[in-house]
C-alpha atoms as a PDB file:
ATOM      1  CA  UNK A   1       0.265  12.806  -5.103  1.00  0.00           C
ATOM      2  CA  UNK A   2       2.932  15.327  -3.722  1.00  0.00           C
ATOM      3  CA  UNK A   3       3.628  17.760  -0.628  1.00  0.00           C
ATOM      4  CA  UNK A   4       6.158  20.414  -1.665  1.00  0.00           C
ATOM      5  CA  UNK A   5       7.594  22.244   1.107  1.00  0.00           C
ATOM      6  CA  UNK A   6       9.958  24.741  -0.339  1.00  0.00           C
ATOM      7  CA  UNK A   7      11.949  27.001   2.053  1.00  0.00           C
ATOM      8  CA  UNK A   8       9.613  27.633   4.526  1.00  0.00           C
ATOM      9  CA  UNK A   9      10.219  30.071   7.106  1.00  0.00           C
ATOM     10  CA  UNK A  10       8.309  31.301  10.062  1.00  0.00           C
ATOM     11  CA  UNK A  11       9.786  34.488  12.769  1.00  0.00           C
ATOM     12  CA  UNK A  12       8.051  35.308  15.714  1.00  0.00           C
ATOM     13  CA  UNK A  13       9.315  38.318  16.703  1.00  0.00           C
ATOM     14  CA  UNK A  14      12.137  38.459  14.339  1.00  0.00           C
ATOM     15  CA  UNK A  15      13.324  35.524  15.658  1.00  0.00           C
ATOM     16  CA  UNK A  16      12.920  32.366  13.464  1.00  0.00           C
ATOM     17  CA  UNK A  17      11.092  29.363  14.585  1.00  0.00           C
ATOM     18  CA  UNK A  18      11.479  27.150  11.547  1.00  0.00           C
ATOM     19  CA  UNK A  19      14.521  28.274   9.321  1.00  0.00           C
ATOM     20  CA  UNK A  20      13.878  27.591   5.546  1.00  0.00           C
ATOM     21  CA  UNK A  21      12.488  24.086   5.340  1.00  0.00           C
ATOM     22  CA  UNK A  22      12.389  22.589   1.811  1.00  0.00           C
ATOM     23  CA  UNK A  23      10.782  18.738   1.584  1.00  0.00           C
ATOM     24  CA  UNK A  24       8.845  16.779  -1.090  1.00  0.00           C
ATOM     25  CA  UNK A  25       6.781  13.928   0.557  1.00  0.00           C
ATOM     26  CA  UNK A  26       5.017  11.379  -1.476  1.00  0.00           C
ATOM     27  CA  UNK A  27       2.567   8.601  -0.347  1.00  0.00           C
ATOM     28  CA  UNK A  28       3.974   6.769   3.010  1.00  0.00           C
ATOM     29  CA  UNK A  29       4.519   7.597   6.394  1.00  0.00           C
ATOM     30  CA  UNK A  30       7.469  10.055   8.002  1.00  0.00           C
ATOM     31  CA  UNK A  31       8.128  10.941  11.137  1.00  0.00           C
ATOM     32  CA  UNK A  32       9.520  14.370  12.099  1.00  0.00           C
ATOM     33  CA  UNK A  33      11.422  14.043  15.473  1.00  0.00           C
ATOM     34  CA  UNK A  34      13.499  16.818  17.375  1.00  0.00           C
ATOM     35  CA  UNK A  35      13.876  18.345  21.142  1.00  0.00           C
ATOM     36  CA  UNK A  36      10.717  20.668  22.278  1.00  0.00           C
ATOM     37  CA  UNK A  37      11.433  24.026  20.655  1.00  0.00           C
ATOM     38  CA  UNK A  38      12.564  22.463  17.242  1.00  0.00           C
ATOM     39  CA  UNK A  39      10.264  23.868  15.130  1.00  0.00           C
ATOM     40  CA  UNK A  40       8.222  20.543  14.763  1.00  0.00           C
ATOM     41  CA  UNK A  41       4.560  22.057  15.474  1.00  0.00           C
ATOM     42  CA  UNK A  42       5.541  25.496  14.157  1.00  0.00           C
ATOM     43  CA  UNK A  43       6.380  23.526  10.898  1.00  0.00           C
ATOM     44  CA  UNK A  44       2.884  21.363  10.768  1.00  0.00           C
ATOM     45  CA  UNK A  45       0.696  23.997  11.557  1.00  0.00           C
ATOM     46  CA  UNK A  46       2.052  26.163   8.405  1.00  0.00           C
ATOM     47  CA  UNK A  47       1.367  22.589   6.108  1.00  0.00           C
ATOM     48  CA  UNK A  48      -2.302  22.866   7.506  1.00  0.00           C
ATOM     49  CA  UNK A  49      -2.763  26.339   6.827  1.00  0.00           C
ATOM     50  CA  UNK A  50      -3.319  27.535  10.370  1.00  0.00           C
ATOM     51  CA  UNK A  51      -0.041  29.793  10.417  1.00  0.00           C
ATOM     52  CA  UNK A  52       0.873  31.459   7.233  1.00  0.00           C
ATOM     53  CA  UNK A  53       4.569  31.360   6.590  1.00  0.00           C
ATOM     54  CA  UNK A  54       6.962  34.237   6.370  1.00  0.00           C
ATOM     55  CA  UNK A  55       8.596  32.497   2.901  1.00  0.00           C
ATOM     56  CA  UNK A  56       8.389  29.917   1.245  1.00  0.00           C
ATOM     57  CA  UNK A  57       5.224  27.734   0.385  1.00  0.00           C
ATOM     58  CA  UNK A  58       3.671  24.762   0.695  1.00  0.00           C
ATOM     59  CA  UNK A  59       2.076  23.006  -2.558  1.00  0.00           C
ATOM     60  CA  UNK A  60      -0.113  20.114  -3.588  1.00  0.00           C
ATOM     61  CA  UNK A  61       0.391  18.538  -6.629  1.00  0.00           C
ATOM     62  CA  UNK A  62       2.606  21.468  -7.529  1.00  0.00           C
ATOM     63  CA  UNK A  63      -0.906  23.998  -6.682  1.00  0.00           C
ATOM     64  CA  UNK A  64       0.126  25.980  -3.850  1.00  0.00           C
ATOM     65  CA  UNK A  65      -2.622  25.308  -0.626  1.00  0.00           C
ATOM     66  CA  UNK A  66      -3.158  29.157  -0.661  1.00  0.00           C
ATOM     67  CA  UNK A  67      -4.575  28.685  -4.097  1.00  0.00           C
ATOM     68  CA  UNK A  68      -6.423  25.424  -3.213  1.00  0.00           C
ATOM     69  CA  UNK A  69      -7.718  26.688  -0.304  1.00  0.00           C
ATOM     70  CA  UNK A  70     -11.295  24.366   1.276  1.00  0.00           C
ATOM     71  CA  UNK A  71     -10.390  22.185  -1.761  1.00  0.00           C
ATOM     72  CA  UNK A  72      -6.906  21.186   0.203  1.00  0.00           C
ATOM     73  CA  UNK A  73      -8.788  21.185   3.186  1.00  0.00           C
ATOM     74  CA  UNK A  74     -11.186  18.643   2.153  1.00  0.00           C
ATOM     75  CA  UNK A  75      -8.249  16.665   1.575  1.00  0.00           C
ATOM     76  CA  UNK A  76      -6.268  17.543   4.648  1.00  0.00           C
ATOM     77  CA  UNK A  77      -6.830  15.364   8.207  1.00  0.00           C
ATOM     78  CA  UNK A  78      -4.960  17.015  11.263  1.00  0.00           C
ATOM     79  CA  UNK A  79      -3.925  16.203  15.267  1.00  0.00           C
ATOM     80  CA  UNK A  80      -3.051  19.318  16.795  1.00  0.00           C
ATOM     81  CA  UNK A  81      -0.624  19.035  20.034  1.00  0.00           C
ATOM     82  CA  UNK A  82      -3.916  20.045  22.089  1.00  0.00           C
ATOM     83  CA  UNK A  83      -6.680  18.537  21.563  1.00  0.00           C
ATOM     84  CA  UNK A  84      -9.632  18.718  23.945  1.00  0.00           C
ATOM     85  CA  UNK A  85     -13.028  18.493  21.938  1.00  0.00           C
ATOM     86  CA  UNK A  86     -15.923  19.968  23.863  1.00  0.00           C
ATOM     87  CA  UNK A  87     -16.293  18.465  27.300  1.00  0.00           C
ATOM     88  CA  UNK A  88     -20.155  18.494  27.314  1.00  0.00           C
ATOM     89  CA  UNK A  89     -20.485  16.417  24.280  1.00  0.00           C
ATOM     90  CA  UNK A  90     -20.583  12.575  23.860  1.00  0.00           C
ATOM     91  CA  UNK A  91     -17.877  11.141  21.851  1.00  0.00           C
ATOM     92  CA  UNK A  92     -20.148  10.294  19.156  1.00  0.00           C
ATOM     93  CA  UNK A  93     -21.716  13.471  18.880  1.00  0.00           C
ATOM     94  CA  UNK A  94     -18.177  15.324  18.766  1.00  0.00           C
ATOM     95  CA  UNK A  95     -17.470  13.155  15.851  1.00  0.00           C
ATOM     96  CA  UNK A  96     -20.845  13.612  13.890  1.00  0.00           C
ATOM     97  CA  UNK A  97     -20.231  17.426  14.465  1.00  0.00           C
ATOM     98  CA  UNK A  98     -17.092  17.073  13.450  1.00  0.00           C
ATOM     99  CA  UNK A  99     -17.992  15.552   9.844  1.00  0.00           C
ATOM    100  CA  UNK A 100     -20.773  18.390   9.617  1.00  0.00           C
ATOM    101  CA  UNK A 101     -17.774  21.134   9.953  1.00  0.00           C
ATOM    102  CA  UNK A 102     -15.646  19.136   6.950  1.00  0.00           C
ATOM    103  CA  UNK A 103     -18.734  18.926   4.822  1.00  0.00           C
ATOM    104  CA  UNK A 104     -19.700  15.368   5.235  1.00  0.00           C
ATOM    105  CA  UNK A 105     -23.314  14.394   4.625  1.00  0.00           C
ATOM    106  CA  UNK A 106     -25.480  12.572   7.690  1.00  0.00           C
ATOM    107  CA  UNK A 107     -25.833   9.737   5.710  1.00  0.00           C
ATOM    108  CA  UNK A 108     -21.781   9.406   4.785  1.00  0.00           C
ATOM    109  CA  UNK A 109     -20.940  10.469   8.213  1.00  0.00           C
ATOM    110  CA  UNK A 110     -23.204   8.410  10.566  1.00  0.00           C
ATOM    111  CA  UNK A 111     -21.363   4.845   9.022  1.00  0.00           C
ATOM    112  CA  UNK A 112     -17.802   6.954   9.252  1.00  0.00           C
ATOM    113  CA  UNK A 113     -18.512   7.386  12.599  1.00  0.00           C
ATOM    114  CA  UNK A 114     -19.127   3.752  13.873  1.00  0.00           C
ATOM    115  CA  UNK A 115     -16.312   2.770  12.139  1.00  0.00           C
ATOM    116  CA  UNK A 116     -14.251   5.072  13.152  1.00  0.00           C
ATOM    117  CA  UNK A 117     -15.182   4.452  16.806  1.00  0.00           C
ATOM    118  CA  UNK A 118     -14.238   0.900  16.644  1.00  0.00           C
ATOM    119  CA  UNK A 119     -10.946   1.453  14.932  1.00  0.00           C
ATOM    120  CA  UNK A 120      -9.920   3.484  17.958  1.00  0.00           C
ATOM    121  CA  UNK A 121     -11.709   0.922  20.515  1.00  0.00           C
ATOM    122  CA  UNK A 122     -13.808   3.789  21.371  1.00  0.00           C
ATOM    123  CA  UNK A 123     -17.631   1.871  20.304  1.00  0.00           C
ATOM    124  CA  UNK A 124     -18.466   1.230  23.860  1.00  0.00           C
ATOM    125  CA  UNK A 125     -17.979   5.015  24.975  1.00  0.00           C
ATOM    126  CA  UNK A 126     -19.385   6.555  22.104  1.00  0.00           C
ATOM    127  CA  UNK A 127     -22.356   7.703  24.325  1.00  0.00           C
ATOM    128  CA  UNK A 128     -20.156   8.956  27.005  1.00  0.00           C
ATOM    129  CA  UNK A 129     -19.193  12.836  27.696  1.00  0.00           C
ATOM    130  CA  UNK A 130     -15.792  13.758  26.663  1.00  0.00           C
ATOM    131  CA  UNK A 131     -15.171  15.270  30.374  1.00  0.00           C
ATOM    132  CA  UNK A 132     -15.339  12.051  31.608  1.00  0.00           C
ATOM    133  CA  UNK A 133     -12.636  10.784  29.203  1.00  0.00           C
ATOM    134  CA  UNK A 134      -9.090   9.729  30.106  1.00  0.00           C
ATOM    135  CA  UNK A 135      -6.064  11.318  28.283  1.00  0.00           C
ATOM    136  CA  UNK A 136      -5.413   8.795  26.495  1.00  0.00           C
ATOM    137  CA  UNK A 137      -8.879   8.044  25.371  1.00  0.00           C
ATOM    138  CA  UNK A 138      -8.863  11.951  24.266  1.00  0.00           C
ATOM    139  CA  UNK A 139      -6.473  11.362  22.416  1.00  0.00           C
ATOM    140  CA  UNK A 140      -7.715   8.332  20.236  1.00  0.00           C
ATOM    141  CA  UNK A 141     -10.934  10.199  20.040  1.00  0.00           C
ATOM    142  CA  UNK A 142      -8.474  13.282  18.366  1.00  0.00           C
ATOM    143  CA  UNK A 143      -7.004  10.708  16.169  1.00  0.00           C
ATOM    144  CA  UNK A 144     -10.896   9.238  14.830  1.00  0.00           C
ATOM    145  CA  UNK A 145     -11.484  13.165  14.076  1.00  0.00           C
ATOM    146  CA  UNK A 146      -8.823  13.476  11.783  1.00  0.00           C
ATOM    147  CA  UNK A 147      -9.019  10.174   9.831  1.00  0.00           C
ATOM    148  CA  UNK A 148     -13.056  11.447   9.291  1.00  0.00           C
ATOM    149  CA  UNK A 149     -12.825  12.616   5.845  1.00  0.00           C
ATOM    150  CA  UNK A 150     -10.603  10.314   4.668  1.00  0.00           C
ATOM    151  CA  UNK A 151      -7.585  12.271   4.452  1.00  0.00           C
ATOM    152  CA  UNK A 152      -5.404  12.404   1.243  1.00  0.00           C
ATOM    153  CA  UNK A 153      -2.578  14.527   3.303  1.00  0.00           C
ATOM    154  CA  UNK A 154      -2.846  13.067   7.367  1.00  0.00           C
ATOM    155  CA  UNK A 155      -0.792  15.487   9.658  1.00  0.00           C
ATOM    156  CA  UNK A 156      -0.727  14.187  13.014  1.00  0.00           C
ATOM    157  CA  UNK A 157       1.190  16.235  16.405  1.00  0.00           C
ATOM    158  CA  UNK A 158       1.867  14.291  19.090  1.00  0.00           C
ATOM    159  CA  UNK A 159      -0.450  11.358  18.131  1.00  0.00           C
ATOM    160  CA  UNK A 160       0.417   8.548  20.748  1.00  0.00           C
ATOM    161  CA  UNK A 161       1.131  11.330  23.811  1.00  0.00           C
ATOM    162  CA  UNK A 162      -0.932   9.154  26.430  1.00  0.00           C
ATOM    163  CA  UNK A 163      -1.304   6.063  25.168  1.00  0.00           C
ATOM    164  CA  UNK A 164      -0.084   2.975  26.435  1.00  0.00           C
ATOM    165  CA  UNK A 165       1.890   0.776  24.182  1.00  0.00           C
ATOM    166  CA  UNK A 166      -0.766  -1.366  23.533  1.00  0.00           C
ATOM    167  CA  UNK A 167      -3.020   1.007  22.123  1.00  0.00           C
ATOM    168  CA  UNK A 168       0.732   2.714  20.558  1.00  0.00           C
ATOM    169  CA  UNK A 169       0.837  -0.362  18.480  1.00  0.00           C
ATOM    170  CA  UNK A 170      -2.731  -0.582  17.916  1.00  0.00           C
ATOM    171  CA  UNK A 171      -2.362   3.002  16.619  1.00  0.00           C
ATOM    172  CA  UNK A 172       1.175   2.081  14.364  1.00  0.00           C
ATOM    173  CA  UNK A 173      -0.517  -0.829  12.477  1.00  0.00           C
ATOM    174  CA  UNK A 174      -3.850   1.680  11.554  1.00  0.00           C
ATOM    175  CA  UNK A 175      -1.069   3.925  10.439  1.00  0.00           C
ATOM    176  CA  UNK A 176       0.448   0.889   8.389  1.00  0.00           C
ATOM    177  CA  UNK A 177      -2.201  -0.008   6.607  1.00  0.00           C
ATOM    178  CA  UNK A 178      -3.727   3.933   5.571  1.00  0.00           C
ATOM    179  CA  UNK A 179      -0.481   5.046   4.183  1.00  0.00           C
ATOM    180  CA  UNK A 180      -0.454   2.698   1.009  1.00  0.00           C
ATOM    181  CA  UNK A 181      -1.243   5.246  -1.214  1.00  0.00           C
ATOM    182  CA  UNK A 182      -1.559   8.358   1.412  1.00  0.00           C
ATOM    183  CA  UNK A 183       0.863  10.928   2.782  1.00  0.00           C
ATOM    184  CA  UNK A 184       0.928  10.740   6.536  1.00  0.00           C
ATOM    185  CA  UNK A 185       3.526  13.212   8.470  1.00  0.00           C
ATOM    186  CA  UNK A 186       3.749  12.951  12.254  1.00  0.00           C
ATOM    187  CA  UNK A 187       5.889  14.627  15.353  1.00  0.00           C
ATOM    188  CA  UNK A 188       6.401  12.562  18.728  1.00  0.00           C
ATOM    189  CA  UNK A 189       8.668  12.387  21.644  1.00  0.00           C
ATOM    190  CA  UNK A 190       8.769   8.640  21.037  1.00  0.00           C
ATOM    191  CA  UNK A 191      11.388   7.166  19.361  1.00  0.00           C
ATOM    192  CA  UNK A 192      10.185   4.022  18.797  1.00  0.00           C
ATOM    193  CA  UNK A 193       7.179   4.670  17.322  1.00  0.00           C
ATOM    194  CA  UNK A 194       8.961   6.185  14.644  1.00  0.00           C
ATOM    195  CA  UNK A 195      11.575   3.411  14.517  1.00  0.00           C
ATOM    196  CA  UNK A 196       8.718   1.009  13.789  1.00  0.00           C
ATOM    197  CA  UNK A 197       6.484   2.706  11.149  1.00  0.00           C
ATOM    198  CA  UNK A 198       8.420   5.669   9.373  1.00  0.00           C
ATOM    199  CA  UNK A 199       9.607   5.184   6.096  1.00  0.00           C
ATOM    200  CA  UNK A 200      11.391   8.613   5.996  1.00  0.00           C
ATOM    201  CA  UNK A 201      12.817  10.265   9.346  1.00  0.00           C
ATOM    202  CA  UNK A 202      12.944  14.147   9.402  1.00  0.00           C
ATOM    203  CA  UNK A 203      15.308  14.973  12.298  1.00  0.00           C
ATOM    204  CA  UNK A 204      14.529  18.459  13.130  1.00  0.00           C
ATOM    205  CA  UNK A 205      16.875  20.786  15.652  1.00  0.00           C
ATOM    206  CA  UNK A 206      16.843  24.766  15.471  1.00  0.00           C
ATOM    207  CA  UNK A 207      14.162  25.475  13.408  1.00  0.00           C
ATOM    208  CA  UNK A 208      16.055  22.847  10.080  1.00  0.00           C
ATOM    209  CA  UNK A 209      16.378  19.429   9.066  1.00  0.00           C
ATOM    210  CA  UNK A 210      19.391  18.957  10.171  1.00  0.00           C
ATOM    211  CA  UNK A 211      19.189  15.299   8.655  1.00  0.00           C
ATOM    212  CA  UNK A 212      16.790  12.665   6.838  1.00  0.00           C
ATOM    213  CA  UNK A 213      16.407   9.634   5.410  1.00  0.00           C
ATOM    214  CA  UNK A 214      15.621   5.662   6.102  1.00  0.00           C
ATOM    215  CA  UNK A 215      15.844   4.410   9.628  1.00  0.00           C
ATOM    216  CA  UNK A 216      18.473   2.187   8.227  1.00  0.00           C
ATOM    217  CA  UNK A 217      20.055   5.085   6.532  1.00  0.00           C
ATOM    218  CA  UNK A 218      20.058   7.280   9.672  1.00  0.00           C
ATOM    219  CA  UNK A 219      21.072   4.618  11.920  1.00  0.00           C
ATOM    220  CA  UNK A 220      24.455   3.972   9.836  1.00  0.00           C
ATOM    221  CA  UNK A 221      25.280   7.962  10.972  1.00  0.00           C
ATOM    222  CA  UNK A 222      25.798   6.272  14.380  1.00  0.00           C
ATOM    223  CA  UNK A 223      27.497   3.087  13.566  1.00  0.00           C
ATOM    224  CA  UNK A 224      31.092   3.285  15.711  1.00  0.00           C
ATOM    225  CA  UNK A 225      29.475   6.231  18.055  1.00  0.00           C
ATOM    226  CA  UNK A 226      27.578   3.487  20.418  1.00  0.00           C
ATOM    227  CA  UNK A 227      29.540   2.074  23.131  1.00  0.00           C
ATOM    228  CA  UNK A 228      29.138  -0.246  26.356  1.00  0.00           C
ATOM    229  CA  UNK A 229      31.160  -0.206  29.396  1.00  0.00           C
ATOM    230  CA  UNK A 230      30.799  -1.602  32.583  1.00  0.00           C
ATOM    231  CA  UNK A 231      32.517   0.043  35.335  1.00  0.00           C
ATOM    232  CA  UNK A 232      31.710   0.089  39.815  1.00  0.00           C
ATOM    233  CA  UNK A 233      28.818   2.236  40.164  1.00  0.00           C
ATOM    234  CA  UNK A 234      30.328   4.472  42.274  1.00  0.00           C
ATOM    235  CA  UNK A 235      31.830   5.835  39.057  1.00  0.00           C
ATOM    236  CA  UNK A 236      28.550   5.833  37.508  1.00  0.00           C
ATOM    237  CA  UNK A 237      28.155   9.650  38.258  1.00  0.00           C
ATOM    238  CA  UNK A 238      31.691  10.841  36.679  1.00  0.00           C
ATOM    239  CA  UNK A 239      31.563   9.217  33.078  1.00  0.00           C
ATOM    240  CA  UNK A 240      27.391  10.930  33.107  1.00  0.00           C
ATOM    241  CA  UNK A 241      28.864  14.283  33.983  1.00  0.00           C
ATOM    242  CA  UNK A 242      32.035  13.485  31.130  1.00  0.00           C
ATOM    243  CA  UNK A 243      30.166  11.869  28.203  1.00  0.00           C
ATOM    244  CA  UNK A 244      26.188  11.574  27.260  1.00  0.00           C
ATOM    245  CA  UNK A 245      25.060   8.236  28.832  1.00  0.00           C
ATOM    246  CA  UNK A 246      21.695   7.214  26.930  1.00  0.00           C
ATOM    247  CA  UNK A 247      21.250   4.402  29.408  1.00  0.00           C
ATOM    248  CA  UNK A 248      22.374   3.112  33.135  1.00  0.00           C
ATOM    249  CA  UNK A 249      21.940  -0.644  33.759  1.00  0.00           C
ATOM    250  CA  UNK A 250      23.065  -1.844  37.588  1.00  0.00           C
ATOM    251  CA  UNK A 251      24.112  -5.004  38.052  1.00  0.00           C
ATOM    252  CA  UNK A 252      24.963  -5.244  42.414  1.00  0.00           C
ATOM    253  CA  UNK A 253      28.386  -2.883  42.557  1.00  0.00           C
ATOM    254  CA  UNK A 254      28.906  -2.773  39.148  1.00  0.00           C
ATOM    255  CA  UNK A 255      26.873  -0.334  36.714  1.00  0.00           C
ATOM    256  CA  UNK A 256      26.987  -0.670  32.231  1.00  0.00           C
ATOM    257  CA  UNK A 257      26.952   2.130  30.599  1.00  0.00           C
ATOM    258  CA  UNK A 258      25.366   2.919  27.739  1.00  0.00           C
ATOM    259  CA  UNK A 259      28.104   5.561  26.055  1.00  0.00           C
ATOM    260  CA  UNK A 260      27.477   7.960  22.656  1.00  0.00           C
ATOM    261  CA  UNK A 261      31.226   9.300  22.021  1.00  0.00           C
ATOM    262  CA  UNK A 262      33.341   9.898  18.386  1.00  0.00           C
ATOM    263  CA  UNK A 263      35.920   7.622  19.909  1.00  0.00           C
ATOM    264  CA  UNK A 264      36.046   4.637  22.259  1.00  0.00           C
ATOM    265  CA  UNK A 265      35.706   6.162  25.554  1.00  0.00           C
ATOM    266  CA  UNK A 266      37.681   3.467  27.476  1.00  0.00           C
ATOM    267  CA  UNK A 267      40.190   0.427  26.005  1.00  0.00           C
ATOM    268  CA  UNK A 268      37.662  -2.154  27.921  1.00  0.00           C
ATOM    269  CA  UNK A 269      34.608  -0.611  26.009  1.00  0.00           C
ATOM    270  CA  UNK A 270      32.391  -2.401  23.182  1.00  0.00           C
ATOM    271  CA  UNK A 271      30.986  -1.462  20.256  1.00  0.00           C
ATOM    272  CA  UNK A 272      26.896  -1.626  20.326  1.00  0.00           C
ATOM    273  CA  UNK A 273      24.145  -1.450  17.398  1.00  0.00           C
ATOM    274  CA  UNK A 274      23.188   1.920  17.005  1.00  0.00           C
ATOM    275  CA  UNK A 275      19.542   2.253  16.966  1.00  0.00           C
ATOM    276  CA  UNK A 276      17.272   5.710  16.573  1.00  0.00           C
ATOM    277  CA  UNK A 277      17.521   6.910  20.078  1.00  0.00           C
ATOM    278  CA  UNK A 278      21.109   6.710  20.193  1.00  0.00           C
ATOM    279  CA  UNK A 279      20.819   8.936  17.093  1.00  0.00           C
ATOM    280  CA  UNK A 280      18.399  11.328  18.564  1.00  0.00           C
ATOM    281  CA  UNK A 281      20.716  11.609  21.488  1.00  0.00           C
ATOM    282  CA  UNK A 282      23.909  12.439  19.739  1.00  0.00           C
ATOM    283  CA  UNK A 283      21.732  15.192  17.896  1.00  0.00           C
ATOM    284  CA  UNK A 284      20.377  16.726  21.311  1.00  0.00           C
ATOM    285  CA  UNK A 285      22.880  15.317  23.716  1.00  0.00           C
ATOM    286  CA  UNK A 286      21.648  18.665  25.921  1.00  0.00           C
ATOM    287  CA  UNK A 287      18.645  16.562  26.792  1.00  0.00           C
ATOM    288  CA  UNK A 288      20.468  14.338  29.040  1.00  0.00           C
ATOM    289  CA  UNK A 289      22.731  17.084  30.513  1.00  0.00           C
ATOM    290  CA  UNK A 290      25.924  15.434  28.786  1.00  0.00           C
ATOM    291  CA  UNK A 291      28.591  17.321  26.961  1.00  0.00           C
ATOM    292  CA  UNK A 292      28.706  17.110  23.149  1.00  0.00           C
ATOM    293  CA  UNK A 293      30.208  13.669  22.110  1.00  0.00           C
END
């Protein structure tokens, strides 16, 4: 199985929110990461076939999706950013209507359903409303709905925004073990969820992959850019408003410094591991409010 992106492009407006993307993705899971306004959801929403691009075209097996059409979405499982369900349903109902909309029978979706409730630790609210859910439960309810069908192609936005990092893990190892022979693509804010499970990183700024590769790959772009210094805390302040700080540790009058620069930023200074949010920071280093390294 393969996902060809090949120079997608979407304008609102004349104004491009994803720039000519071009990506093959075979089974495992990647992670696309990049500030808000990136291009990330733009991006996943034109793989799904909600937006239509400008150019370019996304393909399946090399059969563009256009051409496919309900045959890729039988095949396609999806996590929009929002995801709400219908408050006035039970979470088991939502689910079994769910299946009816993707074309599952009763008697292949009723089984689905009870599994997939447990999976997400969700069996003992199945019978509840969804109005009286949490975020976070919301969101592992959003997460059973697009695992229903089985997914070939699992395209996930935002998948772990409210959960805590128990259920984060939780979530991480059912990723784990559904990718073996599965595509799975998903956007988050959080670093380390990527840093634990993604076999290919997509770093996204600007509406382009501006990078990609291995964790371990990516990480060696920062090697010699990662830098501690400790230094009286009433200094603290000046080196944040000179360099981009990715971390503040105080220690009584003294304060360490966690320091992204080219070059050593003081003689007394030490070299750190890089790991994927020092990476991410040197990328966006207008996140923090710091200069560029």
């Amino acid at each position: 199985m393969e996902l060809l992106l090949e120079n997608l492009r979407k304008d609102f407006g004349g104004t491009p929110a994803v720039a000519g993307v071009t990506a093959v993705l075979q089974p495992g899971i990647y992670g696309l990461l990049g500030a808000n306004g990136a291009g990330k959801t733009t991006l996943l929403r034109m793989i799904c076939g909600v937006l239509r691009p400008t150019s370019g075209r996304v393909c399946l097996d090399g059969i563009p999706i256009d051409t496919l059409g309900a045959a890729y979405r039988d095949r396609l499982g999806y996590l929009p950013q929002e995801f709400a369900g219908y408050p006035r349903y039970t979470a088991r109902d939502f689910l079994l209507y769910m299946a009816v909309l993707k074309g599952m029978t009763r008697a292949r979706a009723k089984p689905r359903v009870e599994e997939l409730l447990r999976t997400v630790r969700l069996q003992e609210a199945g019978g509840k409303k969804l109005r009286t859910f949490s975020g976070g439960m919301r969101r592992r309810l959003g997460i059973a709905q697009a695992l229903l069908n089985e997914p070939d192609l699992l395209i996930l936005d935002e998948p772990t925004a409210g959960l805590d990092p128990k259920e984060r893990v939780h979530f991480r190892n059912i990723l784990e073990g559904y990718a073996q022979e599965k595509i799975v693509l998903l956007s988050t804010h959080i670093v380390s969820d990527l840093e634990a499970i993604a076999h290919t990183v997509f770093l996204m700024k600007d509406g382009q992959i501006q990078t990609r590769g291995t964790v371990p790959e990516l990480l060696r772009q920062a090697e010699g850019r990662v830098w501690e210094l400790t230094v009286p805390a009433r200094e603290g302040a000046a080196w944040q408003a000179r360099l981009t700080v990715a971390n503040l540790r105080y220690d009584g009058d003294r304060v360490t410094l966690r320091i992204l620069a080219d070059a050593k930023p003081a003689p007394e200074a030490r070299a750190c591991p890089p790991t994927l949010e020092d990476l991410y920071l040197l990328y966006f280093p207008e996140e923090e409010g710091g200069d560029n390294p």
